[in-house]
Protein backbone atom coordinates (compact mmCIF):
# COMPACT_ATOMS: atom_id res chain seq x y z
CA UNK A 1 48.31 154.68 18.55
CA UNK A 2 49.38 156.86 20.99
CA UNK A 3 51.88 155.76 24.04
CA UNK A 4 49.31 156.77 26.40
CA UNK A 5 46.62 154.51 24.80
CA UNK A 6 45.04 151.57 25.89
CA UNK A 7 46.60 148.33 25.02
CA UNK A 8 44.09 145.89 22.83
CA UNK A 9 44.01 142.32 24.86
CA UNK A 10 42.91 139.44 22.55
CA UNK A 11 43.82 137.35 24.87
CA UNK A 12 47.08 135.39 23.76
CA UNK A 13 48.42 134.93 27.01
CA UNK A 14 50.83 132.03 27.12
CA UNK A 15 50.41 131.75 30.90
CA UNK A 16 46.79 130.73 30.94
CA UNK A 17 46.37 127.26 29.56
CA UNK A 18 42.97 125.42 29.26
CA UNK A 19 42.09 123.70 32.50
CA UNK A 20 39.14 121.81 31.24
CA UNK A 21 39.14 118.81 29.58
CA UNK A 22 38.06 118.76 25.64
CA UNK A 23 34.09 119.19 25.32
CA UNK A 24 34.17 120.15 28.82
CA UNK A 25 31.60 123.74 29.09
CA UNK A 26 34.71 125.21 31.13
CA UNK A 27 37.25 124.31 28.34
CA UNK A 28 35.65 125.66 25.89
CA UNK A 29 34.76 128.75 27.82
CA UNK A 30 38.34 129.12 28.41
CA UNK A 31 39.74 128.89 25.00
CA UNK A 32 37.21 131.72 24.12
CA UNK A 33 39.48 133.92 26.43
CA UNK A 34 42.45 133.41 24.14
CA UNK A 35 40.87 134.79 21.01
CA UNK A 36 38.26 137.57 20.40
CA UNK A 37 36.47 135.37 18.11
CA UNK A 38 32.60 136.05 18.61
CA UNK A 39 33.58 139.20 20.66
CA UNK A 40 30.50 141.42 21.30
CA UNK A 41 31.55 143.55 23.97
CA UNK A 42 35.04 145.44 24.62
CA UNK A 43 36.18 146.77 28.60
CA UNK A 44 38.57 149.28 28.63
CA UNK A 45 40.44 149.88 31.61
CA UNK A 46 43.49 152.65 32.46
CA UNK A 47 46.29 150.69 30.36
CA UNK A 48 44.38 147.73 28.28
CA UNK A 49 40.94 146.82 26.07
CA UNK A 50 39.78 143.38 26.67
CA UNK A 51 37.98 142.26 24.13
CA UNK A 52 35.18 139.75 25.87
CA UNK A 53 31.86 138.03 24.83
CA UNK A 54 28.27 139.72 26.88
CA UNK A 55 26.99 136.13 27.62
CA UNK A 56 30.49 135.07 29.38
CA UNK A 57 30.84 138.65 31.28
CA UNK A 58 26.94 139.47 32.00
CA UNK A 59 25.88 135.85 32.51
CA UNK A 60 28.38 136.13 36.01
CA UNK A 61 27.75 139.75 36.54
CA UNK A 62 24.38 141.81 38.20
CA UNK A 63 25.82 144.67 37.24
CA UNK A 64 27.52 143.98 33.46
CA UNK A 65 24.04 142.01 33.56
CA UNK A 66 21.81 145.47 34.10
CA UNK A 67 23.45 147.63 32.62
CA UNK A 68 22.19 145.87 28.92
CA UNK A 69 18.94 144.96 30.24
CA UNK A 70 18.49 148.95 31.17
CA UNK A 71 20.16 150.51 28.53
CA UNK A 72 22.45 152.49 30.70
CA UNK A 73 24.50 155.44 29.79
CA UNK A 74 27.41 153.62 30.81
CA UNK A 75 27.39 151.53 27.97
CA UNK A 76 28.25 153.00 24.62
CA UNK A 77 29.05 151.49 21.10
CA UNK A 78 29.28 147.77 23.32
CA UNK A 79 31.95 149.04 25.22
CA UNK A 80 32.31 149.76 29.01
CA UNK A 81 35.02 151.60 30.32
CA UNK A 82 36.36 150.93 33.65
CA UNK A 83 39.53 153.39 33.60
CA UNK A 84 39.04 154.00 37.16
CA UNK A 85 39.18 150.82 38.74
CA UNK A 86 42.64 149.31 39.50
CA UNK A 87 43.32 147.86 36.15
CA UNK A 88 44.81 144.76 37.79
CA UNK A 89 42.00 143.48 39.52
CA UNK A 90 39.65 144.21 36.30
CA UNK A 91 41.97 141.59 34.87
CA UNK A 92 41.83 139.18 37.40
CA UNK A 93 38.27 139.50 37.32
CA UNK A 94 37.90 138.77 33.78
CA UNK A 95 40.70 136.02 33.67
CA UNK A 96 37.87 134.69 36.65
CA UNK A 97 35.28 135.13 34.29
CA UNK A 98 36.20 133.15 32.03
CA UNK A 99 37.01 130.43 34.54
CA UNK A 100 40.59 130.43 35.36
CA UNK A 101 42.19 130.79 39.00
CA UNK A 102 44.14 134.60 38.98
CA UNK A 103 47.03 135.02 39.49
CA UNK A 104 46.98 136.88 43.21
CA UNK A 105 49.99 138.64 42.62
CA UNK A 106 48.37 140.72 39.56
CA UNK A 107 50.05 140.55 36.32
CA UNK A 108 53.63 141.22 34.87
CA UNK A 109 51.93 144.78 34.40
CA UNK A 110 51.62 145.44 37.57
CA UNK A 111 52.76 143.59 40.42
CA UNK A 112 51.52 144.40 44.31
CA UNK A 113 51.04 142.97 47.54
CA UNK A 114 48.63 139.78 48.06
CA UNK A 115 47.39 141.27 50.53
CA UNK A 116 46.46 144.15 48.74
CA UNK A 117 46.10 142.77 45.77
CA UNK A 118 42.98 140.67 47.08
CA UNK A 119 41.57 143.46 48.86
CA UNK A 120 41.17 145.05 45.57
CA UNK A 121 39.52 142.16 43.72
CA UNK A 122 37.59 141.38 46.57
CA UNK A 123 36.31 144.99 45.86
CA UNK A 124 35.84 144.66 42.09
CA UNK A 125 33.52 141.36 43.00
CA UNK A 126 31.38 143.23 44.91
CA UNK A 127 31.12 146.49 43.09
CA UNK A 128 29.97 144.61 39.74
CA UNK A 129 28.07 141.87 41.67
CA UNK A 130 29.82 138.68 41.23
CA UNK A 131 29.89 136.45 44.41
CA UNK A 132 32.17 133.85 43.32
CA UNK A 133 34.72 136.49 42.80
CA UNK A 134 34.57 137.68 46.11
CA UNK A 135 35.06 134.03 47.43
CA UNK A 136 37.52 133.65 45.70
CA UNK A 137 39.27 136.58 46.53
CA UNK A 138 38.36 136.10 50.31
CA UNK A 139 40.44 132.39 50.04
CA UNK A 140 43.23 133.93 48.50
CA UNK A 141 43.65 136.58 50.95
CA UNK A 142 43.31 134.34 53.62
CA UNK A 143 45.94 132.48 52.61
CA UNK A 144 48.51 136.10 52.49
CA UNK A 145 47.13 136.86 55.94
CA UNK A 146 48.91 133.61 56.76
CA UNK A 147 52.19 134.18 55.34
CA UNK A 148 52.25 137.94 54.94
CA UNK A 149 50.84 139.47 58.11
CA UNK A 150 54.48 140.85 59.30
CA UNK A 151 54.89 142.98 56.01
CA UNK A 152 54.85 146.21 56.20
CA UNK A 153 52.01 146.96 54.32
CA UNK A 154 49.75 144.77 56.65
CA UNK A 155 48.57 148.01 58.41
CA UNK A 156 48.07 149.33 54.59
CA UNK A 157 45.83 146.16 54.26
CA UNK A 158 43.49 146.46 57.06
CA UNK A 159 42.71 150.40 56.64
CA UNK A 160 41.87 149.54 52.39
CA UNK A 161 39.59 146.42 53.62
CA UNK A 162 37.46 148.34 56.28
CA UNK A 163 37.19 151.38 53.53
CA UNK A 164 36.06 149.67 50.66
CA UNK A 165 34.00 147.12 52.68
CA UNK A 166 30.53 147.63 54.00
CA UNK A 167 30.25 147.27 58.14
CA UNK A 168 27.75 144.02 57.28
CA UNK A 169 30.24 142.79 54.75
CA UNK A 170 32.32 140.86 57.35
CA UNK A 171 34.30 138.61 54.62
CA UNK A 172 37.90 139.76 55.07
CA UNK A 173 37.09 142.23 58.52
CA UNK A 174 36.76 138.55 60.10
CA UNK A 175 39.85 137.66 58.89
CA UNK A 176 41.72 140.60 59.23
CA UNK A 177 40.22 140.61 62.97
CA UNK A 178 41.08 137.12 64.10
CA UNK A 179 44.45 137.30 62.45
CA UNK A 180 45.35 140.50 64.62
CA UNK A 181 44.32 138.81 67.80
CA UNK A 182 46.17 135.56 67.14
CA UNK A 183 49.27 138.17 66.86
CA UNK A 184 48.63 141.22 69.15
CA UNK A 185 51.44 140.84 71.29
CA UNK A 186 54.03 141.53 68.21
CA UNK A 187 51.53 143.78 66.37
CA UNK A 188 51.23 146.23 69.17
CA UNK A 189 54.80 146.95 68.79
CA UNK A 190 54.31 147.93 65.25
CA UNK A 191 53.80 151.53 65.15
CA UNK A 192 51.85 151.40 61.98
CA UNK A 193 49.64 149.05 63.78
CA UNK A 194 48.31 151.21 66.39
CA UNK A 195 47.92 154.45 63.89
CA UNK A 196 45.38 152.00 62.06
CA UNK A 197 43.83 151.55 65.79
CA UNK A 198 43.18 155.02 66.20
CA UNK A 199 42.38 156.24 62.68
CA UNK A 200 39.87 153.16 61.76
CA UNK A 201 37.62 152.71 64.54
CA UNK A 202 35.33 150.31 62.87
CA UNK A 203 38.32 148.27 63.23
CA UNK A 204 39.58 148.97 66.55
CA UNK A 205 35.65 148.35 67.28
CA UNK A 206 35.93 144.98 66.07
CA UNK A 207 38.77 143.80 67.93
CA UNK A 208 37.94 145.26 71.09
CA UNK A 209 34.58 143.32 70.53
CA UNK A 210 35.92 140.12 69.91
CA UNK A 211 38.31 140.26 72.31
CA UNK A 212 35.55 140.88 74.45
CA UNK A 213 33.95 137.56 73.40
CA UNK A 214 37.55 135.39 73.78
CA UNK A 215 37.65 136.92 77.06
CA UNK A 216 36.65 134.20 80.19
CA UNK A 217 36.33 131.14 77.80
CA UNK A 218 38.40 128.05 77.35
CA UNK A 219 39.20 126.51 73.86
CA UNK A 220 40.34 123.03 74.06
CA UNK A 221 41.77 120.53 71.29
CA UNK A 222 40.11 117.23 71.35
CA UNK A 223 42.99 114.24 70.87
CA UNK A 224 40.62 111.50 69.49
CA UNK A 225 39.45 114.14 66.58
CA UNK A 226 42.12 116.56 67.15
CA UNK A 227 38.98 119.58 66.53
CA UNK A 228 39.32 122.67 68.46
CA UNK A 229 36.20 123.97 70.46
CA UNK A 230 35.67 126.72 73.27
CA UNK A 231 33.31 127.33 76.06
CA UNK A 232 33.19 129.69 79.02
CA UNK A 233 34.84 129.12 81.91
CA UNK A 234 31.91 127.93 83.93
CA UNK A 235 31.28 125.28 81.62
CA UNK A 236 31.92 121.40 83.19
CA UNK A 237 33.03 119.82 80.44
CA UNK A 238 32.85 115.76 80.58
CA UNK A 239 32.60 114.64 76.61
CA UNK A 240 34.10 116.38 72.96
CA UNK A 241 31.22 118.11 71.78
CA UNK A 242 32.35 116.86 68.59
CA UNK A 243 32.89 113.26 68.53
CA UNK A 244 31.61 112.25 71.90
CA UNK A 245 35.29 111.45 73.30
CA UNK A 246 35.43 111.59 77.11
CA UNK A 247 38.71 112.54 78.59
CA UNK A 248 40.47 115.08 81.57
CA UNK A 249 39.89 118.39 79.40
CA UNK A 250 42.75 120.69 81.87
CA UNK A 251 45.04 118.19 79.95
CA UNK A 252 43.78 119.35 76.37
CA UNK A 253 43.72 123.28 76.99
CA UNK A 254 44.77 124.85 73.67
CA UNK A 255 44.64 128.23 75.24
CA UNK A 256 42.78 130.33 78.06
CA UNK A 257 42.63 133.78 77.82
């Protein structure tokens, strides 16, 4: 085998144990990913093969799913090469697949941002149809928003999601969105930042618009169910719209802007 070759996965990988318990479908499901016993179908990416079972991979997957049922020219000899996808998130979507929680960071193969990272798998989901994925992949990058939003590749982040995502598609361009206005102040300092403002306008769209919506309305924290909630300004507001607690709301302002 050449050096340049793909490596063959069978799916040994000491770092994914069974989360299922024994006779559980998910268990069993899973220890199917550690051996290509029953194999029937193999996915070649850039750098690996993964040797996988059709009723796992098309039983999740619209597209895997079609591309039998039609007898497309992408398949050949039960084998479906994805060498132009990021390799890494074809592996996350597989170890998903096969129902265990990947690993956002990518593997030891190829390690990236979160951020990123998600983006990309977030991607893969909805390029071969697979909804959970994406939801997955939406949680997870929620969660790097959180924690990584001050990296440098943040900017990086925001131009891959609004170019690989469809303007309906609003599952990380909400995110993305609300996390930038939570921050602006700091973020408008980042010269990065603002290059992203004027080259992706779908974005800068966005945040002008929801500014535009914040704008004139009062969110207020409730202390009997501690719930946040907003209404314009003009709004008298006597009771939590929530829970029914009555209290002197200009005391429970969470922020006015």
């Amino acid at each position: 085998m050449g050096n340049d070759e793909p490596v063959a996965v069978k799916f040994k990988a000491e770092t994914l144990e069974t989360e299922g318990k024994e006779g559980d479908l998910t268990a069993s499901i899973q220890r199917y990913f550690h051996t290509s016993t029953f194999s029937d179908l193999t996915i070649v990416t850039s750098d690996q093969r993964f040797e996988v079972h059709k009723l796992i991979v098309c039983g999740q997957s619209g597209y895997f799913s079609n591309l039998f049922k039609h007898n497309w020219k992408e398949v050949t000899d039960n084998a479906i090469r994805l060498e132009e996808d990021d390799p890494r998130a074809v592996e996350a979507m597989i170890h998903f697949l096969y129902g265990f929680n990947y690993d956002s960071s990518g593997s030891d193969r190829g390690r990236t941002s979160p951020m990123l990272f998600n983006v990309n798998v977030y991607q893969t989901g909805d390029k071969y149809d697979i909804p959970k994925l994406k939801e997955q992949a939406k949680e997870k990058f929620a969660v790097a928003l959180k924690n990584c939003w001050e990296m440098d590749d943040f900017p990086v982040a925001i131009e891959r999601a609004y170019s690989t995502t469809v303007a309906s598609d609003r599952g990380l361009r909400d995110l993305l969105v609300d996390t930038c206005l939570e921050h602006i102040d700091k973020l408008l300092g980042n010269d990065d930042f603002k290059r992203v403002l004027r080259e992706t306008l779908d974005f800068a769209a966005d945040l002008v618009q929801k500014r535009d919506y914040q704008s004139g309305r009062t969110t207020y924290r409730c202390p009997d169910c501690s719930e946040d909630w907003s209404v314009v300004c003009s709004t008298t507001v006597a009771y939590c719209p929530l829970c029914g607690y009555r209290a002197t709301w200009s005391r429970h302002v969470k922020n006015n802007t």
